[in-house]
Structure formats: C-alpha cells, structure tokens
N, C-alpha and C. Protein backbone atom coordinates (compact mmCIF):
# COMPACT_ATOMS: atom_id res chain seq x y z
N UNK A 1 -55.51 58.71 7.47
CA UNK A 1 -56.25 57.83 6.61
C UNK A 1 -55.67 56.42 6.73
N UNK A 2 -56.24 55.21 7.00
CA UNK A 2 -55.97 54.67 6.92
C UNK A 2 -55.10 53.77 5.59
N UNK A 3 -54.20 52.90 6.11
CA UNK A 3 -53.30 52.39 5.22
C UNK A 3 -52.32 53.49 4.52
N UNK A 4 -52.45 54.97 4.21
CA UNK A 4 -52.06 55.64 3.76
C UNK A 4 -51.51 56.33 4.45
N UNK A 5 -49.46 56.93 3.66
CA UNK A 5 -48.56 57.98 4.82
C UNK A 5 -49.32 59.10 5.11
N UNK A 6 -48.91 59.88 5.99
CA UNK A 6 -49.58 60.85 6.27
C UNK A 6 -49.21 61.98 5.35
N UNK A 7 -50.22 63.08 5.05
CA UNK A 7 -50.02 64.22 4.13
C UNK A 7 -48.62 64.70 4.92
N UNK A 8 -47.46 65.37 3.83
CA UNK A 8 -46.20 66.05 4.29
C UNK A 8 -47.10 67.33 4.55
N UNK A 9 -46.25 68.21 5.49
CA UNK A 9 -46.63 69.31 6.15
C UNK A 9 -45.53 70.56 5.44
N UNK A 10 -45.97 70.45 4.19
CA UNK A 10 -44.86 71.48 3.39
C UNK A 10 -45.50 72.54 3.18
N UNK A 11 -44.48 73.51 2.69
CA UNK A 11 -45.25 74.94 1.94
C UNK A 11 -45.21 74.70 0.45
N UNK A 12 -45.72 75.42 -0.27
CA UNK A 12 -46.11 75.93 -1.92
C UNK A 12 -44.55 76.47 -2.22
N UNK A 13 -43.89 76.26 -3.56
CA UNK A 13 -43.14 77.03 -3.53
C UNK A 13 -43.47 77.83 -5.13
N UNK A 14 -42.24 78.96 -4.82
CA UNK A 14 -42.81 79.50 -6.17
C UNK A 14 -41.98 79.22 -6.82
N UNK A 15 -42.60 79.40 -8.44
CA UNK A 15 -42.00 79.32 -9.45
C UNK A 15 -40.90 80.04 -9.80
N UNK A 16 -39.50 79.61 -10.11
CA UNK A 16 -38.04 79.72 -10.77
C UNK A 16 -38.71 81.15 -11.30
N UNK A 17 -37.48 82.04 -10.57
CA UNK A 17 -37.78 83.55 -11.14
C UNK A 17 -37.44 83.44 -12.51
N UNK A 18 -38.08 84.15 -13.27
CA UNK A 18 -37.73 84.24 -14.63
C UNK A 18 -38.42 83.29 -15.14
N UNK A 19 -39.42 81.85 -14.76
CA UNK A 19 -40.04 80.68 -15.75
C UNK A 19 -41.11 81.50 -16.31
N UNK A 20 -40.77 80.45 -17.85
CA UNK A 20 -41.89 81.49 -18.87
C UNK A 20 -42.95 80.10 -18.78
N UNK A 21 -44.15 80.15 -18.33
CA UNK A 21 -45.01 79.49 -18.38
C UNK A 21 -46.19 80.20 -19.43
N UNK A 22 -47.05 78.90 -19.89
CA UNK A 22 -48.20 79.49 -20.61
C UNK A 22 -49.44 79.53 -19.72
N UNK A 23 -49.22 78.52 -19.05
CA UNK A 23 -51.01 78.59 -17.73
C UNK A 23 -50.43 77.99 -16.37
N UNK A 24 -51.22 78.30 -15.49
CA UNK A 24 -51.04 77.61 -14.36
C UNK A 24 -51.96 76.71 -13.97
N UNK A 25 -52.57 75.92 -13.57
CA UNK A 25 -53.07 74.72 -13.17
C UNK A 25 -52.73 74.01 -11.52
N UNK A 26 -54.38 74.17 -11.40
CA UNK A 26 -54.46 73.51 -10.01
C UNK A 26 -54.75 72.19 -9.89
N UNK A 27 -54.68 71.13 -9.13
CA UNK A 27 -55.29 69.99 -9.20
C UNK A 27 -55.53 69.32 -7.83
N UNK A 28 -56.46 68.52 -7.63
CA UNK A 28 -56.92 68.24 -6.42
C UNK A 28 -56.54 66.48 -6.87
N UNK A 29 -55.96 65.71 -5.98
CA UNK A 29 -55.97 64.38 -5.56
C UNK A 29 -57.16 64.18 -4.46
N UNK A 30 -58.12 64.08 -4.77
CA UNK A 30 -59.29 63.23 -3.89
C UNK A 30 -59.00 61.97 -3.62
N UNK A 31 -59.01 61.40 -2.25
CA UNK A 31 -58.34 60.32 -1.51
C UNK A 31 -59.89 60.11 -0.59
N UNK A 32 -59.81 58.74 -0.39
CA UNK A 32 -61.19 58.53 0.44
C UNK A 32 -60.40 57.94 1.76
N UNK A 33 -60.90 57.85 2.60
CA UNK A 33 -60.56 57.06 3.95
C UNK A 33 -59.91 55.46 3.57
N UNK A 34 -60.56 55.00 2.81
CA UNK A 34 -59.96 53.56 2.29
C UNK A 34 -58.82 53.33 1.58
N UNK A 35 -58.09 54.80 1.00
CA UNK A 35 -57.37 54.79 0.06
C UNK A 35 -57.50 54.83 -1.62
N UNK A 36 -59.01 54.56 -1.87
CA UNK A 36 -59.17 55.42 -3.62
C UNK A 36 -59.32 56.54 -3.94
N UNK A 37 -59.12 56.94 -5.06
CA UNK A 37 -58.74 58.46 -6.00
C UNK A 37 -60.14 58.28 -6.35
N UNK A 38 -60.32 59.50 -6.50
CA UNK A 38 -61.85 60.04 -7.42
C UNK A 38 -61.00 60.76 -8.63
N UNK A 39 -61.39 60.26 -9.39
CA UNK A 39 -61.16 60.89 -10.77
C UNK A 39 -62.30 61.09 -12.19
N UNK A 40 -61.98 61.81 -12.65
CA UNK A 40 -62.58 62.53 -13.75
C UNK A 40 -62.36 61.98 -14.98
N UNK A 41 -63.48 61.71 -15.97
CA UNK A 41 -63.53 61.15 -17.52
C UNK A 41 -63.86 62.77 -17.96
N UNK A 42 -62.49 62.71 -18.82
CA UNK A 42 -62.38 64.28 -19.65
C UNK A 42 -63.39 63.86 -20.58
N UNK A 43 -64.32 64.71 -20.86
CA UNK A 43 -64.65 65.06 -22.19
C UNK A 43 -64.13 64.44 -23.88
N UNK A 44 -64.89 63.38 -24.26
CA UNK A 44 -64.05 62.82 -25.29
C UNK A 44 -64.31 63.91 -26.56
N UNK A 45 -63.79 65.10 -26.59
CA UNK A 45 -64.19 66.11 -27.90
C UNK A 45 -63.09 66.91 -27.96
N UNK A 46 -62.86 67.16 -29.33
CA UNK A 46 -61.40 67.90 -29.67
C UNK A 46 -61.67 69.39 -29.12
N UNK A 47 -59.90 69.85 -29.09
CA UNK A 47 -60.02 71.04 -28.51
C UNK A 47 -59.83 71.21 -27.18
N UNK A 48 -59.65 70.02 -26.58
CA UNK A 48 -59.55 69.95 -24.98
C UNK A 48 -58.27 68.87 -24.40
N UNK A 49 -57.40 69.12 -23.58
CA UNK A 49 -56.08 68.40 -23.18
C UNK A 49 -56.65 67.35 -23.24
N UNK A 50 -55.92 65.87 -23.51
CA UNK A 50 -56.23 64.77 -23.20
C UNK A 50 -57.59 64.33 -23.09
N UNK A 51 -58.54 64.13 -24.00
CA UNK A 51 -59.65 63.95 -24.15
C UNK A 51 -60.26 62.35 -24.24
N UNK A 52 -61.27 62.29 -23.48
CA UNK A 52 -61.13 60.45 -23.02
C UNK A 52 -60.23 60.07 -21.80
N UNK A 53 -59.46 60.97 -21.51
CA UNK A 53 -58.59 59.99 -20.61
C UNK A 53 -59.34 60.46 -19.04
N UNK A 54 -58.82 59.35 -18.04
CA UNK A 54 -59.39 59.92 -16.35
C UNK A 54 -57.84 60.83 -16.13
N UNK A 55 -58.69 61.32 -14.99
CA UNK A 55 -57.79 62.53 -15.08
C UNK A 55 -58.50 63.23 -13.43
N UNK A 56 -57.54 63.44 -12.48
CA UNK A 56 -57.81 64.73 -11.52
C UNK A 56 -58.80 65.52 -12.03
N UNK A 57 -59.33 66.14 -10.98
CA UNK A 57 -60.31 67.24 -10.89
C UNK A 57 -59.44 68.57 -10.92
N UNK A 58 -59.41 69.64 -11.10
CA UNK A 58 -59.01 70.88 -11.47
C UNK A 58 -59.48 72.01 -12.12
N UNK A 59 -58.38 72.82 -12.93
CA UNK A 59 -58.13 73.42 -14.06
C UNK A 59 -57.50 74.53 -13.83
N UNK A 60 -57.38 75.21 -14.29
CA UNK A 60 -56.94 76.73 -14.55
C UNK A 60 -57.43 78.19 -13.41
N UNK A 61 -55.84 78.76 -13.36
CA UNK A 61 -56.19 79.59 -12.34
C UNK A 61 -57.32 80.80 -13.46
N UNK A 62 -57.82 82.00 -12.82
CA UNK A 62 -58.71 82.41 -13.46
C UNK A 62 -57.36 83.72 -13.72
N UNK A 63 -56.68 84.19 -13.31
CA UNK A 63 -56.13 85.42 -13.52
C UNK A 63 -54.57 85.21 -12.65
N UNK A 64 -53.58 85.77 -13.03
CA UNK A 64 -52.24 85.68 -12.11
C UNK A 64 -52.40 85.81 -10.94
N UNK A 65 -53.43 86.85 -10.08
CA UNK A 65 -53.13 86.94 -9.06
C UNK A 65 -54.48 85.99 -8.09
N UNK A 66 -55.01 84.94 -8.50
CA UNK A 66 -55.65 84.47 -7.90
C UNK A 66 -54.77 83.05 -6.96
N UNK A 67 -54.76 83.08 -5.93
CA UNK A 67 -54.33 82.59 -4.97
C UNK A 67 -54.39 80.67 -5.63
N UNK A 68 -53.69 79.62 -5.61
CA UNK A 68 -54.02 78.50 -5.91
C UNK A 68 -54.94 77.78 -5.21
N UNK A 69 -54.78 77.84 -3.42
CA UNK A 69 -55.98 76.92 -2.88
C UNK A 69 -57.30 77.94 -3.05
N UNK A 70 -57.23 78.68 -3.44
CA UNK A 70 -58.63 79.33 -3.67
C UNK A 70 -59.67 79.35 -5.08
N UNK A 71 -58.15 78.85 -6.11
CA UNK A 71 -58.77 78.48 -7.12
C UNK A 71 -59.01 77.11 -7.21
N UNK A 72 -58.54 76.25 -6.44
CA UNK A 72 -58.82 74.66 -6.23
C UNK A 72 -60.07 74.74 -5.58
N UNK A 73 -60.70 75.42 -4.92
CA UNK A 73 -61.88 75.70 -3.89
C UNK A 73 -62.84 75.94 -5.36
N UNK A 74 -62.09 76.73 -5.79
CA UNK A 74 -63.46 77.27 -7.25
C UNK A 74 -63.17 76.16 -8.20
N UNK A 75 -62.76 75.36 -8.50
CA UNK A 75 -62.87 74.44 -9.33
C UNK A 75 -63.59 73.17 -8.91
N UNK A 76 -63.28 73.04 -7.30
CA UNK A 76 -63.98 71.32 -7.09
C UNK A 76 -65.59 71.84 -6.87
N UNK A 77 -65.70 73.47 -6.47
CA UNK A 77 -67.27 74.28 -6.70
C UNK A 77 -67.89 73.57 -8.11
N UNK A 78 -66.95 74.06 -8.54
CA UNK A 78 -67.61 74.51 -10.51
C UNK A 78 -67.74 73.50 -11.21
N UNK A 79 -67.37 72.04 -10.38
CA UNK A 79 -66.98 70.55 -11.22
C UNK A 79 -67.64 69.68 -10.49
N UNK A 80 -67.80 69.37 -9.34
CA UNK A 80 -68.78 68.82 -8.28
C UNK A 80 -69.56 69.56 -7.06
N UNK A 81 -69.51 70.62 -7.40
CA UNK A 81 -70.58 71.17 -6.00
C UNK A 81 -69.93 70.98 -4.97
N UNK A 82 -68.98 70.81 -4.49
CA UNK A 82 -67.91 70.33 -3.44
C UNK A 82 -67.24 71.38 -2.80
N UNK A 83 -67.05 71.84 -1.38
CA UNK A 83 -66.43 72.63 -0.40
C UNK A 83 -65.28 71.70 0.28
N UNK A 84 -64.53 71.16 0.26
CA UNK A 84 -63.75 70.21 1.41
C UNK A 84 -63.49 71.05 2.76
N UNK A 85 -63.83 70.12 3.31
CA UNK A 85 -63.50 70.32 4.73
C UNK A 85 -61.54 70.75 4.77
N UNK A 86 -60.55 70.11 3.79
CA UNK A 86 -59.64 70.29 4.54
C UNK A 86 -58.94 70.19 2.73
N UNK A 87 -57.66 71.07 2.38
CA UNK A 87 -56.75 71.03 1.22
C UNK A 87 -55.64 70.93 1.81
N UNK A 88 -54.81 70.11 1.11
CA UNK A 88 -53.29 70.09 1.67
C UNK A 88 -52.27 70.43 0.69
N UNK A 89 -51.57 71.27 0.19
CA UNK A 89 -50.48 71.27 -0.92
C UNK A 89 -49.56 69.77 -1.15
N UNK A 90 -49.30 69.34 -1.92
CA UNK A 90 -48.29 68.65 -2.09
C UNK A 90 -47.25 68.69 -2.77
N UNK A 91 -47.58 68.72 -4.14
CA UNK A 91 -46.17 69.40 -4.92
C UNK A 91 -46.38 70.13 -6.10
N UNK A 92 -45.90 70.59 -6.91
CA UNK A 92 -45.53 71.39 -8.24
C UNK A 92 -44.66 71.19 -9.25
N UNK A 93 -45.06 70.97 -10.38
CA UNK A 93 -43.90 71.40 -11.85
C UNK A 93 -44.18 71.82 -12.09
N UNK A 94 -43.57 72.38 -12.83
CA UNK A 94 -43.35 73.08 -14.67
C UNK A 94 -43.08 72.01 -15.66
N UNK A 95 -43.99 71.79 -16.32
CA UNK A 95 -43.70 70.56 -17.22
C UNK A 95 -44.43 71.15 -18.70
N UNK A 96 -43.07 70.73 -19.10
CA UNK A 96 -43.00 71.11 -20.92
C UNK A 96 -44.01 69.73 -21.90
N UNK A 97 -45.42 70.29 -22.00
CA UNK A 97 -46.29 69.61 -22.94
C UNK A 97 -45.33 69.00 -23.92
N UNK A 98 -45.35 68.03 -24.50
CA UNK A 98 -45.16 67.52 -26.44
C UNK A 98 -45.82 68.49 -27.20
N UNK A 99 -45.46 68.16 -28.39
CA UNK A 99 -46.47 67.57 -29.20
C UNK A 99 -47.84 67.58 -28.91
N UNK A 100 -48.85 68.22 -29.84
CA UNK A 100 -48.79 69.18 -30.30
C UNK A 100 -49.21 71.07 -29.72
N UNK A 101 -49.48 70.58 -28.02
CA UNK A 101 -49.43 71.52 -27.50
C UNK A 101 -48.19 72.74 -27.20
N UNK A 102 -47.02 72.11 -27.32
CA UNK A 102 -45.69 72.62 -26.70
C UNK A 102 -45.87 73.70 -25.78
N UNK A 103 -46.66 73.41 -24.86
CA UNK A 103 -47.18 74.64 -23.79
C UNK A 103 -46.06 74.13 -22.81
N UNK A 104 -46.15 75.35 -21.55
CA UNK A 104 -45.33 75.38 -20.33
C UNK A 104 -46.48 74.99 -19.68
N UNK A 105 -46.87 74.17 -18.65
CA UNK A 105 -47.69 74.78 -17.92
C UNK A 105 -46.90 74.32 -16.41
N UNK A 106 -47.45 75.06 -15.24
CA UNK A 106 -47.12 75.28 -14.45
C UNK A 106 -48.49 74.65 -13.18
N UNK A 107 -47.98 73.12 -13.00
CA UNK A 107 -49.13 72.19 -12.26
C UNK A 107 -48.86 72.65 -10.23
N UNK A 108 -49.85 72.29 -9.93
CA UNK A 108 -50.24 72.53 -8.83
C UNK A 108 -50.96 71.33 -8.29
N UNK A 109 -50.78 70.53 -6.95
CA UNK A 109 -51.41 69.45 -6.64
C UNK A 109 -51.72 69.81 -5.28
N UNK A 110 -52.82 69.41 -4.59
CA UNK A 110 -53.12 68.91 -3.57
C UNK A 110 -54.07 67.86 -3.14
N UNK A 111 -53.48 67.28 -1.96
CA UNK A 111 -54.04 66.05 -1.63
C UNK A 111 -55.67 67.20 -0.80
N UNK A 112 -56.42 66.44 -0.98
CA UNK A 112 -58.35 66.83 -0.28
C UNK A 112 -58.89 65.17 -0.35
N UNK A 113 -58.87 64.75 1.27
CA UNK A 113 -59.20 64.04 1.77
C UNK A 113 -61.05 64.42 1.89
N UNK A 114 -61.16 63.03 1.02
CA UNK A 114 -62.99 62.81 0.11
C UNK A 114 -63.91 61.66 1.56
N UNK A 115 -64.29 62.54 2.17
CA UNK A 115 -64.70 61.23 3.71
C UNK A 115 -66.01 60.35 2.18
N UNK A 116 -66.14 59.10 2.52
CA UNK A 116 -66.77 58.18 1.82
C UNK A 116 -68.27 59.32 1.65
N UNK A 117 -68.68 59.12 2.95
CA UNK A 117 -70.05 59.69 3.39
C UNK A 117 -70.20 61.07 2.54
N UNK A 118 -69.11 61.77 2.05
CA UNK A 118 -69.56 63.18 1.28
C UNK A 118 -69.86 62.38 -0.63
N UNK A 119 -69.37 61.52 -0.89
CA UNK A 119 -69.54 60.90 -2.60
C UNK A 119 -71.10 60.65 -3.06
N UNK A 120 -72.35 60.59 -1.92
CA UNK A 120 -73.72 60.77 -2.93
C UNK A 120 -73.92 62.38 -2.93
N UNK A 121 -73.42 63.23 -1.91
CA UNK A 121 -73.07 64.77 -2.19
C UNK A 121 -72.59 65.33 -3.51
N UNK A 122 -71.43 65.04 -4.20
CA UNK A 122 -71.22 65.25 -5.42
C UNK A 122 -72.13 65.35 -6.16
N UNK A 123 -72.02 66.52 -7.30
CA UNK A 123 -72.58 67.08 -9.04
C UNK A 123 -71.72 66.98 -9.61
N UNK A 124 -72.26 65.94 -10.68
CA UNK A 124 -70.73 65.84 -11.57
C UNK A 124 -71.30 67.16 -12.70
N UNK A 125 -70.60 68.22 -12.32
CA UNK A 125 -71.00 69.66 -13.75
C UNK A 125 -70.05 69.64 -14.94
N UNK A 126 -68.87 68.83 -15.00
CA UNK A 126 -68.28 68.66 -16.22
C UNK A 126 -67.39 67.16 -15.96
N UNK A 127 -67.21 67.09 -17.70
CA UNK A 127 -66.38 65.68 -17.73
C UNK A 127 -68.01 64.74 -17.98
N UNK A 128 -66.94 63.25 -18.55
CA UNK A 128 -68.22 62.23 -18.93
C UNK A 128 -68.49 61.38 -17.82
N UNK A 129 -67.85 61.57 -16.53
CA UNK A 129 -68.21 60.54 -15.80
C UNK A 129 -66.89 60.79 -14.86
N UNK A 130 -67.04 60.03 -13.18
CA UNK A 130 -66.24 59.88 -12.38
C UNK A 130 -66.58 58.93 -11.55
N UNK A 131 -65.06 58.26 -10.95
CA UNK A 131 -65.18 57.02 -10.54
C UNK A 131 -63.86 56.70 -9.35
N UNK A 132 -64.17 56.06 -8.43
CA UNK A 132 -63.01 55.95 -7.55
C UNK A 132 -62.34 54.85 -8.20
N UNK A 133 -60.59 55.04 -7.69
CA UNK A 133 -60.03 53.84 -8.02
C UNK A 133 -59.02 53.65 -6.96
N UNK A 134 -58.26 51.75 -6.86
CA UNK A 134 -57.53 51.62 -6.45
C UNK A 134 -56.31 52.50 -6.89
N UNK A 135 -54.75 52.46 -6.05
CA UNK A 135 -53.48 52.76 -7.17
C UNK A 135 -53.17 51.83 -8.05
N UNK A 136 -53.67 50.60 -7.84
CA UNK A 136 -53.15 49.72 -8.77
C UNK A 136 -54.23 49.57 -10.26
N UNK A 137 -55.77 49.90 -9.63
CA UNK A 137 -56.41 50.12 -11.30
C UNK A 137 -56.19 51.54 -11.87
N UNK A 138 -55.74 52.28 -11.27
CA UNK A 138 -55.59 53.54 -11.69
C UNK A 138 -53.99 53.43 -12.46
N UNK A 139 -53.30 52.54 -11.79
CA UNK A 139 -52.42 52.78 -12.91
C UNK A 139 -52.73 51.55 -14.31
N UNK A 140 -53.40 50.65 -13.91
CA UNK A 140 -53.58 49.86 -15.58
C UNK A 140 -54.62 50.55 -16.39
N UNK A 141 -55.04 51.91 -15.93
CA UNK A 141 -55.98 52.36 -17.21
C UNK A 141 -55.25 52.51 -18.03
N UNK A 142 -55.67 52.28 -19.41
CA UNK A 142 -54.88 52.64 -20.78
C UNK A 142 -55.10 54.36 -21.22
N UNK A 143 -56.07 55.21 -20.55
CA UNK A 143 -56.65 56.60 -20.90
C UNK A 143 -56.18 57.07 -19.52
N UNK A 144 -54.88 57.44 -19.05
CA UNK A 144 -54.75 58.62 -17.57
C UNK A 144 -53.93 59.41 -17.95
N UNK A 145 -54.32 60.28 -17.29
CA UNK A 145 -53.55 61.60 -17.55
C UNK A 145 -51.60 61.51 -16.60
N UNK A 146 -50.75 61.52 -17.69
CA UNK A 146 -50.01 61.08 -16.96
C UNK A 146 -49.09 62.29 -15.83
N UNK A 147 -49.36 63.31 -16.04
CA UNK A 147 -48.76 64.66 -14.75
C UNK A 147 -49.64 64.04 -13.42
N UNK A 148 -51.02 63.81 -13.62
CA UNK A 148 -51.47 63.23 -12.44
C UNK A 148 -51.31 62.01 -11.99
N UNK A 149 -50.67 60.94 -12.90
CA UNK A 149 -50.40 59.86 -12.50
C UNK A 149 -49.17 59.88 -10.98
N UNK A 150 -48.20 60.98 -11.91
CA UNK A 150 -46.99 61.25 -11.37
C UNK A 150 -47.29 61.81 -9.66
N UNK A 151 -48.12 62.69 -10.20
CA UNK A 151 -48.38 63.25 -8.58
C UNK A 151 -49.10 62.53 -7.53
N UNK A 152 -50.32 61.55 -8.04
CA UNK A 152 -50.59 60.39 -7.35
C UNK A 152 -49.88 59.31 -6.39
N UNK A 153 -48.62 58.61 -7.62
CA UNK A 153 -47.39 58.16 -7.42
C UNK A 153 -46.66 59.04 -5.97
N UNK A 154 -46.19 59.92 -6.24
CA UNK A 154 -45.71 60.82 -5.45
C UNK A 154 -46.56 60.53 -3.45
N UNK A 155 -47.77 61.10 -3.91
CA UNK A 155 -48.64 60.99 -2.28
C UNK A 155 -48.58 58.95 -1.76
N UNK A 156 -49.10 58.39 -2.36
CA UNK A 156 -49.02 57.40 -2.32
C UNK A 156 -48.14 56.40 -1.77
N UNK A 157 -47.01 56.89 -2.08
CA UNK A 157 -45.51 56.02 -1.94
C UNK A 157 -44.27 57.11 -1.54
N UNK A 158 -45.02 57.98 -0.71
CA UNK A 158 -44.12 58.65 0.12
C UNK A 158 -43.34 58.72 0.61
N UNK A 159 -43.93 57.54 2.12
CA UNK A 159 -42.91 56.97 2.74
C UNK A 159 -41.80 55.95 2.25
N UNK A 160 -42.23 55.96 1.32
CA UNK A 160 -40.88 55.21 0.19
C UNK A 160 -40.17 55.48 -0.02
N UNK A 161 -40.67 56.76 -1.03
CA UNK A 161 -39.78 57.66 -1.60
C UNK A 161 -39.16 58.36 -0.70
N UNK A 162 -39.41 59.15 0.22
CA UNK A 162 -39.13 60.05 0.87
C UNK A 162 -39.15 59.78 2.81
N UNK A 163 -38.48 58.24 3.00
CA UNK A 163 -38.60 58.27 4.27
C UNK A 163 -37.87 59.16 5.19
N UNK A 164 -38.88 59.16 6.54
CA UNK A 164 -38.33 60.02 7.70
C UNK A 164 -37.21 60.00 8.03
C-alpha cells in the first residue's frame, strides 16, 4: 500500500494459560490503498459499548471454538456485505474495561486491505454511519474507541515502533 509499512508477517498468539476473560472480540482495521481507515458510528443507544463513538468494524466471537479470522469473515458479512480478498492478523490484548463494565475482554485485530474500488460495494447493516479517515483526523475525533485507536497506532507507525 502505498505510503504505508508493510503488514508484519506474524502468527496469532494465544491467550496466557489460565486468563479469565469475559468475551473475545475480533476487529478488522480497513486500510484503503491511500492510507484511510473505514470506520464505524456505534449506535448512539444505551446498552451497547461506547455508544456514539467511531469505532472498527467487528464484534464478538459466536462460541469458544469458533476460529477468529472466520469470525472476522462473519462480522464484516453481517455489518457490510463484505468478503475481503485478503485478512492479516496483527495483534491482541486482554484489556481490563473501567468503569462501569469491569469486563476482561480479550481483542483481536487485523489489518483487511479495503481496494478504493470495493467502498460503493459496501451495506452498511449496523451502526449510524461510516466514513474513511486520515490517522491524523481519526485521532482528533472527540468520540473513538480507544483499544482501536491503539491498534491503529500500532499498524500505522510500525516501522517506528518496531524497526527492521
């Protein structure tokens, strides 16, 4: 992709024997050829994580033993009508919610390179709306989800973080 490091060529790892998690969670970083994120306007209605804010495409595995890129496959299905040509893993926590959730959950990211030409393809089937962004308007929104900020951060500034 242009301007952008190249996806790392890592494996999935698993979760710390013994972590007590409450859900697991997949998430897709959609990246276009130019370098913007496609992201998601959650649902502004109680009862739902972070509501109003943009936010990755995802959600929830359906059962323990459902595979993660297969439930990332059924979620960008079930949220835009979307097959990608190509998923890449990138990274994982376990990150301890606040207030007032105090959940475990157990995140899952991959980078899915969005070619321009597939975005009048998209159904948006949930959420209030979606929109590409730079990294730099994506980070002055005042409403983002911040686990995906982090993992954004992460693909983005790779070769920074993590040179060869």
């Amino acid at each position: 992709m242009k301007g952008l490091y190249p996806i790392p060529s890592l494996e999935p790892l698993d979760p710390a024997p013994g972590a007590d998690v409450d859900a697991s969670a997949v998430t897709a970083i959609l990246v276009t050829e130019d370098g913007r994120f496609l992201l998601q306007l959650r649902d502004d209605i109680p009862g739902i994580l972070l509501p109003g804010h943009w936010a990755c495409f995802g959600g929830h595995l359906d059962s323990s033993d459902e595979a993660p890129e297969a439930a990332l496959r059924r979620e960008l299905q079930e949220e835009l009508a979307y097959d990608p040509a190509q998923v890449h893993w990138l990274t994982e926590c376990i990150s301890a919610m606040p207030r007032p959730t105090r959940r475990r959950v157990h995140y899952r990211w991959f980078v899915v390179p969005l070619p321009l030409a597939d975005l009048p393809k998209l159904v948006l089937n949930e959420g209030a709306g979606m929109r590409l962004f730079t990294l730099d308007e994506l980070l002055a929104l005042p409403k983002v989800s911040p686990v995906d900020v982090m993992a954004i951060l992460m693909y983005a500034r790779n070769g920074t973080l993590f040179p060869a």
